[in-house]
PDB file of N, CA and C in Angstrom:
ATOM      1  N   UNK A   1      23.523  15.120 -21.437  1.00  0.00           N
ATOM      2  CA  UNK A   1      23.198  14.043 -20.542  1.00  0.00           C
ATOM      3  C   UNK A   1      21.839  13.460 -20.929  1.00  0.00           C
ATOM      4  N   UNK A   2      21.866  11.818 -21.159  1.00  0.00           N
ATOM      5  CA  UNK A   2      20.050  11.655 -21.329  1.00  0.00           C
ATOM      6  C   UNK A   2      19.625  11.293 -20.449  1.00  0.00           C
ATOM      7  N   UNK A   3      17.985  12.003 -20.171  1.00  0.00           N
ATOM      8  CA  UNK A   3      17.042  11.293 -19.245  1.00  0.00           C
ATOM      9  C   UNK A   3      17.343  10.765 -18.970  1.00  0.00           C
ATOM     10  N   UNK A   4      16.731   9.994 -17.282  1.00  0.00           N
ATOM     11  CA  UNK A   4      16.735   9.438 -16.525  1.00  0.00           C
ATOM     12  C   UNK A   4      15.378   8.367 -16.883  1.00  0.00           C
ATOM     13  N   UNK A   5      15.251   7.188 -16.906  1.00  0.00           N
ATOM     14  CA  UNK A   5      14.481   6.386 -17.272  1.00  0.00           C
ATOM     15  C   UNK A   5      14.269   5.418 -16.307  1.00  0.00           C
ATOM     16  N   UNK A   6      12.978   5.336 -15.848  1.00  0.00           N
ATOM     17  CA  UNK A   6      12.296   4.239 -14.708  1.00  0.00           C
ATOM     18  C   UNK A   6      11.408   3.768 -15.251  1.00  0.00           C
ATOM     19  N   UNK A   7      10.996   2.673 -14.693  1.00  0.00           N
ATOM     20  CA  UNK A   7       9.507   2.047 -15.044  1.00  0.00           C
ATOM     21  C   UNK A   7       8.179   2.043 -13.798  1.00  0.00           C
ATOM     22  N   UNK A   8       7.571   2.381 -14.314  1.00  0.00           N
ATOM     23  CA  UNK A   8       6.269   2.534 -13.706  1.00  0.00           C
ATOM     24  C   UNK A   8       5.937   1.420 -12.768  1.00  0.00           C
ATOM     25  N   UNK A   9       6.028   1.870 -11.575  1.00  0.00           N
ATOM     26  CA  UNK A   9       5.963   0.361 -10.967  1.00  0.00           C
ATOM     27  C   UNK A   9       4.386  -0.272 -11.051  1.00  0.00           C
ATOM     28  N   UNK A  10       3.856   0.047 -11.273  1.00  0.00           N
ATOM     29  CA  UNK A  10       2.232  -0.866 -11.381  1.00  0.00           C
ATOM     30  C   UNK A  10       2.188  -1.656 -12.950  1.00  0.00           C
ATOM     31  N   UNK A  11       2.401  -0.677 -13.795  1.00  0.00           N
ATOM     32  CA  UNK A  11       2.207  -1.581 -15.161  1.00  0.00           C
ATOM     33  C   UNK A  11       3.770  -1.585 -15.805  1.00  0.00           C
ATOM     34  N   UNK A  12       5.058  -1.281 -15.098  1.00  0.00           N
ATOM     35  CA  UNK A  12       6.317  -1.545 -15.756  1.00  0.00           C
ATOM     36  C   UNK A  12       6.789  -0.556 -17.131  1.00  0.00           C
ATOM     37  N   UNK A  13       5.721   0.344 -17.525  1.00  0.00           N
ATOM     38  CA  UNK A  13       6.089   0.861 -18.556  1.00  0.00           C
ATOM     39  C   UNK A  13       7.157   1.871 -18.518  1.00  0.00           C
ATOM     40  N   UNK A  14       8.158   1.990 -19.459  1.00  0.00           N
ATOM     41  CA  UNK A  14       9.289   2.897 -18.983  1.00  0.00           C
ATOM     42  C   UNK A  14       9.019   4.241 -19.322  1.00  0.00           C
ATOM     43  N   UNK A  15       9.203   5.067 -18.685  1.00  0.00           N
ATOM     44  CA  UNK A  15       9.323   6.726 -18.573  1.00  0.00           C
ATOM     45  C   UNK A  15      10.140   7.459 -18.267  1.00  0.00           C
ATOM     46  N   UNK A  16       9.825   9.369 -18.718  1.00  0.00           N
ATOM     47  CA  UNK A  16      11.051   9.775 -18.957  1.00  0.00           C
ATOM     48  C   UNK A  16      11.331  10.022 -17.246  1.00  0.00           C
ATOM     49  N   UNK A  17      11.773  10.010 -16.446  1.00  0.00           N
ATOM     50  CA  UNK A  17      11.508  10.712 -14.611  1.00  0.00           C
ATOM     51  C   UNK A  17      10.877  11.962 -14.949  1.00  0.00           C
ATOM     52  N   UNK A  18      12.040  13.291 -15.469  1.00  0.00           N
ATOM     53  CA  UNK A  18      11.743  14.756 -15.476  1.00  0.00           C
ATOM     54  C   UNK A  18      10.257  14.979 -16.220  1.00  0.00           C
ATOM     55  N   UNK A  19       9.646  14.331 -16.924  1.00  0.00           N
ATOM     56  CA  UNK A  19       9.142  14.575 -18.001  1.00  0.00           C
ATOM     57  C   UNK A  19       7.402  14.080 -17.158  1.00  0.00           C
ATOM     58  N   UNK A  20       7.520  13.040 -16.040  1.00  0.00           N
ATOM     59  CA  UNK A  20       6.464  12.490 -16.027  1.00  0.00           C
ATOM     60  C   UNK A  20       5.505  13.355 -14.658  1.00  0.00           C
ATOM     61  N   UNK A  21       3.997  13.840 -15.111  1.00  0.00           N
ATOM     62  CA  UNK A  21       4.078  14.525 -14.186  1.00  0.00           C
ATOM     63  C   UNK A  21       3.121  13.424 -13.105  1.00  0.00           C
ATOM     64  N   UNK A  22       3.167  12.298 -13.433  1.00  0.00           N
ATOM     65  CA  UNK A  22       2.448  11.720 -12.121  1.00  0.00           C
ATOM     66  C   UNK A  22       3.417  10.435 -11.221  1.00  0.00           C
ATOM     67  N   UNK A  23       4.962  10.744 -11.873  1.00  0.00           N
ATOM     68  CA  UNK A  23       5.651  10.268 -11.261  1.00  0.00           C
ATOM     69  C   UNK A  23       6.131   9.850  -9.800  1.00  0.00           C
ATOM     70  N   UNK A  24       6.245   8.607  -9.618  1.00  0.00           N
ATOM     71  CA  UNK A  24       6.805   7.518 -10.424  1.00  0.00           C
ATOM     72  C   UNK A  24       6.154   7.039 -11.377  1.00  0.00           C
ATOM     73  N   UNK A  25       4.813   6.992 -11.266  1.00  0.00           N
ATOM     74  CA  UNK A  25       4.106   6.082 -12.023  1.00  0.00           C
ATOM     75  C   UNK A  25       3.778   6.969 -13.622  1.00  0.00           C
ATOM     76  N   UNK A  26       3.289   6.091 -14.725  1.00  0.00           N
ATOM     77  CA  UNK A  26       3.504   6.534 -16.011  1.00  0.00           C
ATOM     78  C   UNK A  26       2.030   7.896 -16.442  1.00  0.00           C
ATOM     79  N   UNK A  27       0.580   7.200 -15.225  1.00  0.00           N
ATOM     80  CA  UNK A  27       0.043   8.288 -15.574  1.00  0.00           C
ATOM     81  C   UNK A  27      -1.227   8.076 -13.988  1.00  0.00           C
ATOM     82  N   UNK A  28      -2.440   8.921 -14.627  1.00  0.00           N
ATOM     83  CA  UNK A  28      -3.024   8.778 -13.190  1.00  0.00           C
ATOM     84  C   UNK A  28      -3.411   7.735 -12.976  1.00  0.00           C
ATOM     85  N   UNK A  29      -4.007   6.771 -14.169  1.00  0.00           N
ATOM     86  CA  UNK A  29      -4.703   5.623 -13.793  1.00  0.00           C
ATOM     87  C   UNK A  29      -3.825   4.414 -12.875  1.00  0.00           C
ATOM     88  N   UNK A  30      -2.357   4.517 -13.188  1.00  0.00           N
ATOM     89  CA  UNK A  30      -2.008   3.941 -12.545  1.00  0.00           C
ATOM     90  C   UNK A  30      -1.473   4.055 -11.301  1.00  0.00           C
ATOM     91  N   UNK A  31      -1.201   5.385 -11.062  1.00  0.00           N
ATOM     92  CA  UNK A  31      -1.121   6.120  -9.772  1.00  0.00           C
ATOM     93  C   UNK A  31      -2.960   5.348  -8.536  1.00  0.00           C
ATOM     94  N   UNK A  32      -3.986   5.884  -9.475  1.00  0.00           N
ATOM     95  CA  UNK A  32      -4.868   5.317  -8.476  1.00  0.00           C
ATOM     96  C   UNK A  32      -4.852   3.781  -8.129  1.00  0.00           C
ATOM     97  N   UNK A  33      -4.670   3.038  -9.079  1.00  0.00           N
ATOM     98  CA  UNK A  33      -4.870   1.901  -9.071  1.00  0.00           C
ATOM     99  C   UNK A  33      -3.381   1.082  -7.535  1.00  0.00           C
ATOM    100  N   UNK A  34      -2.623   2.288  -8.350  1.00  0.00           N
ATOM    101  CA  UNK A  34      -1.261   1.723  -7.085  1.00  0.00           C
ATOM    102  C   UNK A  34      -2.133   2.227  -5.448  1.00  0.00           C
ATOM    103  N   UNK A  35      -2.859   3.428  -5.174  1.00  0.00           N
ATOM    104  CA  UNK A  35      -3.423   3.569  -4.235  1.00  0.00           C
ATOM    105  C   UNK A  35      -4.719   2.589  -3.630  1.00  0.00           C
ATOM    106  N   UNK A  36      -5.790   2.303  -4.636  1.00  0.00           N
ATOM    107  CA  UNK A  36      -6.368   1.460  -4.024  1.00  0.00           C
ATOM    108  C   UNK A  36      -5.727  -0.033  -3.756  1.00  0.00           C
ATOM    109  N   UNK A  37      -4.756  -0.425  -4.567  1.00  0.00           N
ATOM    110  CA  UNK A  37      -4.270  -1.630  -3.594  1.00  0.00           C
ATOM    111  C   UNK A  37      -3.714  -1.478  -2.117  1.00  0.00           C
ATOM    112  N   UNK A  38      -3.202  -0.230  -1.815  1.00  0.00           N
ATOM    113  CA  UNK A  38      -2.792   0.195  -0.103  1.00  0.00           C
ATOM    114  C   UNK A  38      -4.072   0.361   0.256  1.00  0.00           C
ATOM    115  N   UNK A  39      -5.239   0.683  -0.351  1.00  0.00           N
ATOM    116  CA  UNK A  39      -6.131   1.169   0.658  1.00  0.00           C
ATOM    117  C   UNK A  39      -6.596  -0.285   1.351  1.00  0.00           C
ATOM    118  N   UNK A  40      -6.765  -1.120   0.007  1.00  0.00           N
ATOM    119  CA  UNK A  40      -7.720  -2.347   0.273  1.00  0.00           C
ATOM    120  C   UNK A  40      -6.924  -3.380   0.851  1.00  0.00           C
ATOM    121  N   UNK A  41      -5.730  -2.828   1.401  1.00  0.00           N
ATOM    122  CA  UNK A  41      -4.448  -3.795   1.962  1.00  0.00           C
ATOM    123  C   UNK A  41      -4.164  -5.003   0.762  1.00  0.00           C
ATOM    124  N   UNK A  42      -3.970  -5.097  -0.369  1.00  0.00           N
ATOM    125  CA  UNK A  42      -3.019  -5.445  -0.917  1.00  0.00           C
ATOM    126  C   UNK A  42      -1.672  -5.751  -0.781  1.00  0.00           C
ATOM    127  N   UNK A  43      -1.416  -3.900  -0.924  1.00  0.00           N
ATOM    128  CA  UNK A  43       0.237  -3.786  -0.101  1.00  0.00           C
ATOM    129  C   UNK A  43      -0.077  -3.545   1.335  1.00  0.00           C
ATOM    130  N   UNK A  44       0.771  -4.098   2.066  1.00  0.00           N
ATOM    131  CA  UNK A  44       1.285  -3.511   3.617  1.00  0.00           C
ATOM    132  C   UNK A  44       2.831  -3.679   3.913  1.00  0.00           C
ATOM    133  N   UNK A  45       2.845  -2.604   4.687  1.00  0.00           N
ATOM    134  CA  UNK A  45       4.609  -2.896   4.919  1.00  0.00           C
ATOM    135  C   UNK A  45       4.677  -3.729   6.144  1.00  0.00           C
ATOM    136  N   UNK A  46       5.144  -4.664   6.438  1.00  0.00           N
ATOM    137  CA  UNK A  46       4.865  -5.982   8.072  1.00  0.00           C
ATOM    138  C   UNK A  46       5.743  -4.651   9.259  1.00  0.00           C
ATOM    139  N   UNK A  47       5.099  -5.351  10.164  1.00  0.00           N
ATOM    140  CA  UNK A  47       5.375  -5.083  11.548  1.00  0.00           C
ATOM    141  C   UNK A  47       4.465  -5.435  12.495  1.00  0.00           C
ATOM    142  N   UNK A  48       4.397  -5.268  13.676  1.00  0.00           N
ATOM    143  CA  UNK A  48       3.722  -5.444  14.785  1.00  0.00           C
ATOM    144  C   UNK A  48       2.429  -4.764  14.012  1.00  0.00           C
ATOM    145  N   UNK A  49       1.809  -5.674  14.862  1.00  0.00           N
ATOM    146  CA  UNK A  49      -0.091  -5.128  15.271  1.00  0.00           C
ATOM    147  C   UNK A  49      -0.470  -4.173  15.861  1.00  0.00           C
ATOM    148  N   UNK A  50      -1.149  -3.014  15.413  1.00  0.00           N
ATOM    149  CA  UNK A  50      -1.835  -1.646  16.025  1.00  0.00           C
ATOM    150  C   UNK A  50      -1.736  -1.922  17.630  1.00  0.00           C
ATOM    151  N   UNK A  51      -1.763  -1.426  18.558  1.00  0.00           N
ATOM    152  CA  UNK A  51      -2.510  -1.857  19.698  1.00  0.00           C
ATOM    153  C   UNK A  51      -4.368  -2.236  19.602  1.00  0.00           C
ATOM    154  N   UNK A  52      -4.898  -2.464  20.264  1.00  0.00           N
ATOM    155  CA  UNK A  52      -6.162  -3.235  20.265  1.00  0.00           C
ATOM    156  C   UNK A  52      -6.257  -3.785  19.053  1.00  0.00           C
ATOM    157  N   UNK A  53      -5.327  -4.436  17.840  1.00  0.00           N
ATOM    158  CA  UNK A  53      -5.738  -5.393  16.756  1.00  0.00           C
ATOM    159  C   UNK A  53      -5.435  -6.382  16.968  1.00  0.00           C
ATOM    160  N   UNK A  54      -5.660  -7.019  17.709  1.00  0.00           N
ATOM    161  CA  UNK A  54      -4.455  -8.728  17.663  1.00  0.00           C
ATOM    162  C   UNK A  54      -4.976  -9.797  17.410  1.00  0.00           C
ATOM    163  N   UNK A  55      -6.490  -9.081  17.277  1.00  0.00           N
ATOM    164  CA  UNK A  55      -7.327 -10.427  16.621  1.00  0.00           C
ATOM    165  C   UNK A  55      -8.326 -10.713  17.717  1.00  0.00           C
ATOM    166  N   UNK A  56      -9.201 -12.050  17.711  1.00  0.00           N
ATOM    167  CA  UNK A  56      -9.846 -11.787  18.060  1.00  0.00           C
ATOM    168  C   UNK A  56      -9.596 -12.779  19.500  1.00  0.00           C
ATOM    169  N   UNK A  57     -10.752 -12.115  20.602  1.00  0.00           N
ATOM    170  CA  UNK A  57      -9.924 -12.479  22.183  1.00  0.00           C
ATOM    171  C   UNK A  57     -10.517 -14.239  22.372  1.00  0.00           C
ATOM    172  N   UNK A  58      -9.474 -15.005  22.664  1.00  0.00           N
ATOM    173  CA  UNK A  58      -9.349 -15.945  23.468  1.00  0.00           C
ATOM    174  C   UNK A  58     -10.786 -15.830  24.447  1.00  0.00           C
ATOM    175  N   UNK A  59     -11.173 -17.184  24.723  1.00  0.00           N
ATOM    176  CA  UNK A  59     -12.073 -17.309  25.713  1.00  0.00           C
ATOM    177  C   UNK A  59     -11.375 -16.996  27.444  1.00  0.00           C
ATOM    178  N   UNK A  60     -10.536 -17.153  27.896  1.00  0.00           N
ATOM    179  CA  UNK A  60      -9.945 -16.762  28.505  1.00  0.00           C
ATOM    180  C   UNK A  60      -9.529 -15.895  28.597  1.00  0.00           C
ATOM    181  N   UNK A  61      -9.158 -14.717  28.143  1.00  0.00           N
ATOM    182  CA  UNK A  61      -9.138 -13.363  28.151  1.00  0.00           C
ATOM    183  C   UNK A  61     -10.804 -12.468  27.880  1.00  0.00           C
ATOM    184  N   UNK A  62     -11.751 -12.916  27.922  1.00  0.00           N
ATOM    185  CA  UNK A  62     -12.825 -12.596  27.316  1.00  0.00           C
ATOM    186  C   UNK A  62     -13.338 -11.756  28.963  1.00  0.00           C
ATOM    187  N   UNK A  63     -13.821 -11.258  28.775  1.00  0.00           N
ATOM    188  CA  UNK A  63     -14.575 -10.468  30.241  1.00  0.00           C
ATOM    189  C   UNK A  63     -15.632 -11.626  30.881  1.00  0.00           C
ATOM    190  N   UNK A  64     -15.379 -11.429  31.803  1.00  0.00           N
ATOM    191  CA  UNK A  64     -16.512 -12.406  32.719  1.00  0.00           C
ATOM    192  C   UNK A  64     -17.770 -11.413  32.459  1.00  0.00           C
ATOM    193  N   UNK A  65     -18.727 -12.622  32.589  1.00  0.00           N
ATOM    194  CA  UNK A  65     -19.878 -12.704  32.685  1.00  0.00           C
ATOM    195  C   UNK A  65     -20.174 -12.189  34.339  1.00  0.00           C
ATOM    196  N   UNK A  66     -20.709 -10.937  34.849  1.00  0.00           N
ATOM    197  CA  UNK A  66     -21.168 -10.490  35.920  1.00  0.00           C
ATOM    198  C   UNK A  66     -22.202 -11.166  36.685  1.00  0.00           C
ATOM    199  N   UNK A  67     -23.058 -11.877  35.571  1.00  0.00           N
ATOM    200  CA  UNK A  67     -24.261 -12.886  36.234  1.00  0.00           C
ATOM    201  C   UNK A  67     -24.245 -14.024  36.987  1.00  0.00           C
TER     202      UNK A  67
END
């Protein structure tokens, strides 16, 4: 049976699967490089907003002024 062959998803280069030990990706540099784009939000997967992120508050929703 031959290898199983993918490509590295950051730089596309093809590799063996069994063979690669920083798999998926072809080695570490691109392993980090795939991480700091999630860190620095690059990638995000969509959905709803955290609770308290929704941006920033409307003057009307803003807390009164006590004075």
């Amino acid at each position: 049976m031959s290898p199983i062959r993918v490509k590295c998803p950051t730089c596309q280069r093809e590799l063996d699967w069994q063979a690669a030990p920083f798999r998926p990706f072809c080695s570490e540099r691109c392993r980090l490089l795939d991480l700091g784009a999630w860190l620095s939000e690059q990638h995000a997967i969509p959905g709803d907003a955290a609770p308290g992120q929704e941006g920033p508050a409307s003057p009307e929703h803003s807390p009164k002024d006590p004075t």
